[in-house]
PDB file of N, CA and C in Angstrom:
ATOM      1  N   UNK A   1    -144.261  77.203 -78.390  1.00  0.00           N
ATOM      2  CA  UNK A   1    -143.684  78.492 -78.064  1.00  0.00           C
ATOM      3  C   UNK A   1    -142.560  78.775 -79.063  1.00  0.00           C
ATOM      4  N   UNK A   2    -142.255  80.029 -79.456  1.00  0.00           N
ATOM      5  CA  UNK A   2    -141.931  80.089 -80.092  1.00  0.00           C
ATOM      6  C   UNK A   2    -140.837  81.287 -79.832  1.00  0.00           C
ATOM      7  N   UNK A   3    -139.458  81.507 -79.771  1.00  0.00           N
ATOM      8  CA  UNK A   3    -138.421  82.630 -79.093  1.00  0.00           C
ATOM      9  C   UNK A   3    -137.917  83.370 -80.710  1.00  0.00           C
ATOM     10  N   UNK A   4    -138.546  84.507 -80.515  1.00  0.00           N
ATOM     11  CA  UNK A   4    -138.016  85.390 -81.963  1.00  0.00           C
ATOM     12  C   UNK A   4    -136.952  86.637 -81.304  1.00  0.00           C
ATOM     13  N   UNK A   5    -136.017  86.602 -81.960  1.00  0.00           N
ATOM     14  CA  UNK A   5    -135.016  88.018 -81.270  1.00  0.00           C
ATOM     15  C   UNK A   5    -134.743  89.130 -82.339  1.00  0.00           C
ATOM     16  N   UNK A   6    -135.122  90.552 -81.911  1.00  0.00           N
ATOM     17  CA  UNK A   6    -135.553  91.272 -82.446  1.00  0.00           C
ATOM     18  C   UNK A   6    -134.671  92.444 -82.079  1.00  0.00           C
ATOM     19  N   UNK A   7    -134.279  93.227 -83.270  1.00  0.00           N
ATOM     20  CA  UNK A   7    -133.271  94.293 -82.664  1.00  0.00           C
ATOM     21  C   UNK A   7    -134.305  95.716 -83.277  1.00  0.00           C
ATOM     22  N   UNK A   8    -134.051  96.452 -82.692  1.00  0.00           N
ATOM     23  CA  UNK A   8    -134.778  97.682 -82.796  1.00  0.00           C
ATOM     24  C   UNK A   8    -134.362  99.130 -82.600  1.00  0.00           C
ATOM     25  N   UNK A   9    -133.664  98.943 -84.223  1.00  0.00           N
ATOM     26  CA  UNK A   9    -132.380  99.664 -84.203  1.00  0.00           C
ATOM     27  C   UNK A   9    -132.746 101.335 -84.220  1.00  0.00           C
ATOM     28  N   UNK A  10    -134.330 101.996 -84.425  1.00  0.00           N
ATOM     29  CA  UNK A  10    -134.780 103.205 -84.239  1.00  0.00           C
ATOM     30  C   UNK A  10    -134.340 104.032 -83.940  1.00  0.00           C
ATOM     31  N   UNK A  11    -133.611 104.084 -82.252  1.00  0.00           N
ATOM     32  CA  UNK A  11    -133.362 104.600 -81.145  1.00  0.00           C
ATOM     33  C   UNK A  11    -134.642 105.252 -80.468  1.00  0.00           C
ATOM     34  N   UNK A  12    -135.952 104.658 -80.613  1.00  0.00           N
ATOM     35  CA  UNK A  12    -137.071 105.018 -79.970  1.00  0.00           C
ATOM     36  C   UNK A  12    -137.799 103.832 -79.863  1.00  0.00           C
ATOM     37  N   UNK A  13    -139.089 103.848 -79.322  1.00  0.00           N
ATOM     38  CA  UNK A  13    -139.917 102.503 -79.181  1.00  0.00           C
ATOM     39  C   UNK A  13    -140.568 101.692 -80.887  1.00  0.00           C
ATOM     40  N   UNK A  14    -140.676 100.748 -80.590  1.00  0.00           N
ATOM     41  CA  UNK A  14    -141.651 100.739 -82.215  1.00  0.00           C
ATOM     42  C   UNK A  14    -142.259  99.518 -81.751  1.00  0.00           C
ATOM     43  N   UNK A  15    -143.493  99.828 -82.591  1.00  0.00           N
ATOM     44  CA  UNK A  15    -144.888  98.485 -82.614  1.00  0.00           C
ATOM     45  C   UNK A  15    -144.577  97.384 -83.333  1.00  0.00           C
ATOM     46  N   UNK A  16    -144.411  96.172 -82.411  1.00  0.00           N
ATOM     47  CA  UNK A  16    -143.987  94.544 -83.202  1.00  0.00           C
ATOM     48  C   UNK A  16    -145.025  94.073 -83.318  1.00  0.00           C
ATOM     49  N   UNK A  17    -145.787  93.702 -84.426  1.00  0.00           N
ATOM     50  CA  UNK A  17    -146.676  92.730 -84.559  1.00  0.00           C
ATOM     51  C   UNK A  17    -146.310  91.334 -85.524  1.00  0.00           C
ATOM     52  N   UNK A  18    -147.089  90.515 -85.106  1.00  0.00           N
ATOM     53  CA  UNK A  18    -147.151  89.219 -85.790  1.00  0.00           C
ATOM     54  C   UNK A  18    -148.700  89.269 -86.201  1.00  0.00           C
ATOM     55  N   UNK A  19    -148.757  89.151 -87.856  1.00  0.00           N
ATOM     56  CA  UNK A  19    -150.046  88.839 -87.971  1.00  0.00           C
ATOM     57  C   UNK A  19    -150.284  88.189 -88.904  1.00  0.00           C
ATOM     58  N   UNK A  20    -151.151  87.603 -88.822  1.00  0.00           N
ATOM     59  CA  UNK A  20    -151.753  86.475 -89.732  1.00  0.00           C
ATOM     60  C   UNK A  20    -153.678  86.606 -90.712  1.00  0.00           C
ATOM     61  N   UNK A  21    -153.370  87.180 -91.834  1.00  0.00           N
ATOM     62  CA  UNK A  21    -153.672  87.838 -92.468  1.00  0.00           C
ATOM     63  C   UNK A  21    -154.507  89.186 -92.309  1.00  0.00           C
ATOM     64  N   UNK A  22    -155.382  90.034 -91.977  1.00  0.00           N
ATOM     65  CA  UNK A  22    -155.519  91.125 -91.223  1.00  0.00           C
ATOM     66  C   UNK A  22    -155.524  91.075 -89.600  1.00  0.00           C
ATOM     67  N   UNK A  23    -155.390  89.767 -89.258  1.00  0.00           N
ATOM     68  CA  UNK A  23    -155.441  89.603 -87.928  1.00  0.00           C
ATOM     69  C   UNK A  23    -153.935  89.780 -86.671  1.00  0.00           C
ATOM     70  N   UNK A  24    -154.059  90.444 -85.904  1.00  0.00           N
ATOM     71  CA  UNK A  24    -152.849  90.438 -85.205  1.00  0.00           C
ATOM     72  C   UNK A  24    -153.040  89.761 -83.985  1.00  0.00           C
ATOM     73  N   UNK A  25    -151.728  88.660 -84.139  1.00  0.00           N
ATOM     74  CA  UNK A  25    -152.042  87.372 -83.308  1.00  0.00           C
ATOM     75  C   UNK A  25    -150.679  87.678 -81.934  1.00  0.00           C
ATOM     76  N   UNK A  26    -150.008  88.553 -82.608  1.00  0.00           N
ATOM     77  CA  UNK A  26    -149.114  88.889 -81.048  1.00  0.00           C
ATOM     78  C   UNK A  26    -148.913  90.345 -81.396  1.00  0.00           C
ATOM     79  N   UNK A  27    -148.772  91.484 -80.530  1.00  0.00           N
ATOM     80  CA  UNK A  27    -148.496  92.985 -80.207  1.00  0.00           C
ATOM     81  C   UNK A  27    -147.426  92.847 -79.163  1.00  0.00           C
ATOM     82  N   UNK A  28    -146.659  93.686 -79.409  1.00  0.00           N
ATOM     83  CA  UNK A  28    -145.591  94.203 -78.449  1.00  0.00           C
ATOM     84  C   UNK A  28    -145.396  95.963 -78.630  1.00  0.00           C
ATOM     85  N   UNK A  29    -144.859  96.722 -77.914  1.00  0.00           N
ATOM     86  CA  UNK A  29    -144.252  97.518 -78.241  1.00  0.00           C
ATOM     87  C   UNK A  29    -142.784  97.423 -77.646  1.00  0.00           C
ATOM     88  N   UNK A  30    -141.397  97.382 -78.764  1.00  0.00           N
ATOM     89  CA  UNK A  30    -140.244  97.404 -77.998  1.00  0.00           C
ATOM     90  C   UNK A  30    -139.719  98.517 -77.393  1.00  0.00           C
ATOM     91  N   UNK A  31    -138.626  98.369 -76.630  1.00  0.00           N
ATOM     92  CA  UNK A  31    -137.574  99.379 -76.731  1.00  0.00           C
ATOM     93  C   UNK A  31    -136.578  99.524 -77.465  1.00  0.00           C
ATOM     94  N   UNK A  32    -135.847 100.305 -77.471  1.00  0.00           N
ATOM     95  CA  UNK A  32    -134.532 100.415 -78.399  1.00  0.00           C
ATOM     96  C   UNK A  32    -133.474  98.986 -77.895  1.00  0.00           C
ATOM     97  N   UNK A  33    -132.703  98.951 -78.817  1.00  0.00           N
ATOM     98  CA  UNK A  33    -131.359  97.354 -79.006  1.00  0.00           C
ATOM     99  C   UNK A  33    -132.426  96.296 -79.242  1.00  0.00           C
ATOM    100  N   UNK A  34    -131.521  95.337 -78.587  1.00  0.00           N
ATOM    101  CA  UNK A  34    -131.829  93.947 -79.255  1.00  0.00           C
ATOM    102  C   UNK A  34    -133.376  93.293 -77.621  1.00  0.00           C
ATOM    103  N   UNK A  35    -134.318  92.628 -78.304  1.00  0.00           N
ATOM    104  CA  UNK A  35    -135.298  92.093 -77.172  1.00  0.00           C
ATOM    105  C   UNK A  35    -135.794  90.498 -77.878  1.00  0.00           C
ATOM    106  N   UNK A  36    -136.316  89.813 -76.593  1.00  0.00           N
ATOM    107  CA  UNK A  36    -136.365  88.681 -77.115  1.00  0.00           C
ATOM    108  C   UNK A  36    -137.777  88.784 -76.968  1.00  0.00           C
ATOM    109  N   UNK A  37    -138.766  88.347 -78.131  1.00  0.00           N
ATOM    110  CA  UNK A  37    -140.363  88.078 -77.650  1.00  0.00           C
ATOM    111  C   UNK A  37    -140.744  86.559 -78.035  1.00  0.00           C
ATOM    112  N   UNK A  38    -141.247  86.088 -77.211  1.00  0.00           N
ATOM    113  CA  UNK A  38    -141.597  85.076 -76.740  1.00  0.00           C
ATOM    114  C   UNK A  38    -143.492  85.078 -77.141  1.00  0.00           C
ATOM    115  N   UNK A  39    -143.111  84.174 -78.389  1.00  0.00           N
ATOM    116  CA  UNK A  39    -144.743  83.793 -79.054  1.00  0.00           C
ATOM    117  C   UNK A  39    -145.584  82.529 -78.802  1.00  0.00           C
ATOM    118  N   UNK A  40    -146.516  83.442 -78.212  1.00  0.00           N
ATOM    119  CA  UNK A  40    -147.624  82.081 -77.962  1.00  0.00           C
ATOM    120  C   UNK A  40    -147.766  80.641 -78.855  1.00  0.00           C
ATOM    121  N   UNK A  41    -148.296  79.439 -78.773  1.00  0.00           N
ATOM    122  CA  UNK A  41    -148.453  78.728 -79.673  1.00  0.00           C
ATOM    123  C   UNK A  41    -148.986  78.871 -80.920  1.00  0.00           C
ATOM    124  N   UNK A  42    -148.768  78.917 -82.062  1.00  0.00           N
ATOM    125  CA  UNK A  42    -149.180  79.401 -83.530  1.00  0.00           C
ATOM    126  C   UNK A  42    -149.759  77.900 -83.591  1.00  0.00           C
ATOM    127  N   UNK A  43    -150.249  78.580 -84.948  1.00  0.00           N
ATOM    128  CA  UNK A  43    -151.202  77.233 -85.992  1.00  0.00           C
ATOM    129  C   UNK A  43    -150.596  77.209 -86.710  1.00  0.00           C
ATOM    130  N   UNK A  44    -149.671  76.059 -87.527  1.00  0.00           N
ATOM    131  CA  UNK A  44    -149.627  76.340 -88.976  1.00  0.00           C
ATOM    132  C   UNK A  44    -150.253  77.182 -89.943  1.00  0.00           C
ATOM    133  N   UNK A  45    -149.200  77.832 -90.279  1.00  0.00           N
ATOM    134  CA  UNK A  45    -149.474  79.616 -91.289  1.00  0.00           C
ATOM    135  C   UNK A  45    -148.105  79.879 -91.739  1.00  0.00           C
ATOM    136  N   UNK A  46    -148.316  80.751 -92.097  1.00  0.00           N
ATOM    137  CA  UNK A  46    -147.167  81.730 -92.689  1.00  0.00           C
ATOM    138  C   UNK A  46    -147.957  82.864 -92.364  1.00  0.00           C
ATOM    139  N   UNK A  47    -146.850  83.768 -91.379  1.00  0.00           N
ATOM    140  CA  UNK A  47    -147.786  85.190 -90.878  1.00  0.00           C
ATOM    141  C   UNK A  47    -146.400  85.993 -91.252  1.00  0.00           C
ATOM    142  N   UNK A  48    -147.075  87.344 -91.263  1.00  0.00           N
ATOM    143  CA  UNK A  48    -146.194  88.602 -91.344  1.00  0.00           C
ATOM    144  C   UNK A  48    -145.620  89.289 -90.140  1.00  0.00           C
ATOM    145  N   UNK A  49    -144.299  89.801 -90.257  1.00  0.00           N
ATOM    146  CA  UNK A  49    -143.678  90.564 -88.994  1.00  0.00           C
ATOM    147  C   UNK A  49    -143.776  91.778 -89.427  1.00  0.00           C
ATOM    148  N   UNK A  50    -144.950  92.658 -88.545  1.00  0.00           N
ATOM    149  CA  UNK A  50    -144.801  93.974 -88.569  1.00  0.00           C
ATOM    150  C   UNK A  50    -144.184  94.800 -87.852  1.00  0.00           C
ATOM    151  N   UNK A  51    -143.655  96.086 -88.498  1.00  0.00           N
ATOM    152  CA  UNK A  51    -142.897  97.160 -87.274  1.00  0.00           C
ATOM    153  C   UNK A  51    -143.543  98.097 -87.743  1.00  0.00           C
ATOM    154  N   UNK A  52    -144.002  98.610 -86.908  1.00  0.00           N
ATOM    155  CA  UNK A  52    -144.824  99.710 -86.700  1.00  0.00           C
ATOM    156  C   UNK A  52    -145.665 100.221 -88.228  1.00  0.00           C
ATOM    157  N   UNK A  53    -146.554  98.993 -88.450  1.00  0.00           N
ATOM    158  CA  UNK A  53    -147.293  98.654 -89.285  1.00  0.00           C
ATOM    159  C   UNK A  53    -146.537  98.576 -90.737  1.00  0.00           C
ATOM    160  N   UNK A  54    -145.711  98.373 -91.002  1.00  0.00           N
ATOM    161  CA  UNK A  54    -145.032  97.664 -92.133  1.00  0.00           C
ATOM    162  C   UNK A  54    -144.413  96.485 -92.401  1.00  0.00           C
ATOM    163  N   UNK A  55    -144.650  95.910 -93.326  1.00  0.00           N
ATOM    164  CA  UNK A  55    -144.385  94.428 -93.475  1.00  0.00           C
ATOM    165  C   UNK A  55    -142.618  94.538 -93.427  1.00  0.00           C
ATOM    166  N   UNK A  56    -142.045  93.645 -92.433  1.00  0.00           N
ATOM    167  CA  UNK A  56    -140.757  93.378 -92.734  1.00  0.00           C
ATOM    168  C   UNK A  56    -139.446  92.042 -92.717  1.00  0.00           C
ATOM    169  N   UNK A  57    -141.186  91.212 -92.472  1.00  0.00           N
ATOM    170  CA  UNK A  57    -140.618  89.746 -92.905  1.00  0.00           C
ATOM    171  C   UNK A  57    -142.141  88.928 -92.625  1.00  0.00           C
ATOM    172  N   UNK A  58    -141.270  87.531 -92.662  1.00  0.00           N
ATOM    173  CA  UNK A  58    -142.466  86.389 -92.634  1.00  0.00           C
ATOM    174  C   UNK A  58    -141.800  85.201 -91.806  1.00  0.00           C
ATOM    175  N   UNK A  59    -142.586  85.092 -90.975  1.00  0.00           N
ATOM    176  CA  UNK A  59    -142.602  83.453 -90.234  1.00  0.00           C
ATOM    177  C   UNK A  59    -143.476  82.342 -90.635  1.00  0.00           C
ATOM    178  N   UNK A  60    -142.710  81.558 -91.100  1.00  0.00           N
ATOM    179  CA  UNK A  60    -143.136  80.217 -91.157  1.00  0.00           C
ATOM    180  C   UNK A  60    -143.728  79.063 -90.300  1.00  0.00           C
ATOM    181  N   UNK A  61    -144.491  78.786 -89.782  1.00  0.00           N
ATOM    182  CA  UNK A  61    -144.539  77.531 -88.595  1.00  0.00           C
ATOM    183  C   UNK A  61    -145.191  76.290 -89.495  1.00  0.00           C
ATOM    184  N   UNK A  62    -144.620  75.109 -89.302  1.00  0.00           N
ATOM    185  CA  UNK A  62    -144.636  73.655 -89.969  1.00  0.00           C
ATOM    186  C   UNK A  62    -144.275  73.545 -91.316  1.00  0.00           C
ATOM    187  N   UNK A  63    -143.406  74.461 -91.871  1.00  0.00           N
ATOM    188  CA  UNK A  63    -143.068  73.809 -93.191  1.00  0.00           C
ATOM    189  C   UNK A  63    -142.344  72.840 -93.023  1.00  0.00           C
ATOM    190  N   UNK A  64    -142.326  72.164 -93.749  1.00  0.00           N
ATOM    191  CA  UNK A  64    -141.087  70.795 -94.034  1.00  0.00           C
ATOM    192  C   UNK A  64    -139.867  71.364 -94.454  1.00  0.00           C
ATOM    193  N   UNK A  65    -138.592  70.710 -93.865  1.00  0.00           N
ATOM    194  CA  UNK A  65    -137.358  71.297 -93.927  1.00  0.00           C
ATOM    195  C   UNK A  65    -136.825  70.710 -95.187  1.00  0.00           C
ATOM    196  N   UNK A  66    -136.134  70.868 -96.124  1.00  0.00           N
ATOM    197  CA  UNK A  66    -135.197  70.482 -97.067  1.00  0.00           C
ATOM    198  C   UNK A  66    -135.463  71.665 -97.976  1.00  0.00           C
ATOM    199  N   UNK A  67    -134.496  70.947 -99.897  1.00  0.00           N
ATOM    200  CA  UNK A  67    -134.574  72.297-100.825  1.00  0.00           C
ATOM    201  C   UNK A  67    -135.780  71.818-101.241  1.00  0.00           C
TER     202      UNK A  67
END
């Protein structure tokens, strides 16, 4: 499981996705301020964080930590 916190500074709703390469592996729609979404178990990947279909970051699951 995985706890991502997400602010959603719009002042209207917007579409959260997590996806992993055309595939969308979690959907939300938020509300406005800050929300916590709570992600199912992932596979090792590197997937994309979408808002309302634009790329605006990336999650990592199992990389190895150091430089």
């Amino acid at each position: 499981m995985v706890d991502l916190s997400v602010l959603n500074g719009s002042g209207g709703r917007a579409k959260f996705e997590v996806a992993h390469g055309s595939r969308a592996m979690f959907t939300r729609t938020l509300p406005p301020g800050r929300t916590t979404a709570e992600l199912p178990a992932l596979q090792n990947a590197t997937y994309t964080l979408l808002v309302d279909g634009k790329p605006r970051g990336t999650l990592t699951i199992g990389a190895k930590a150091g430089p």
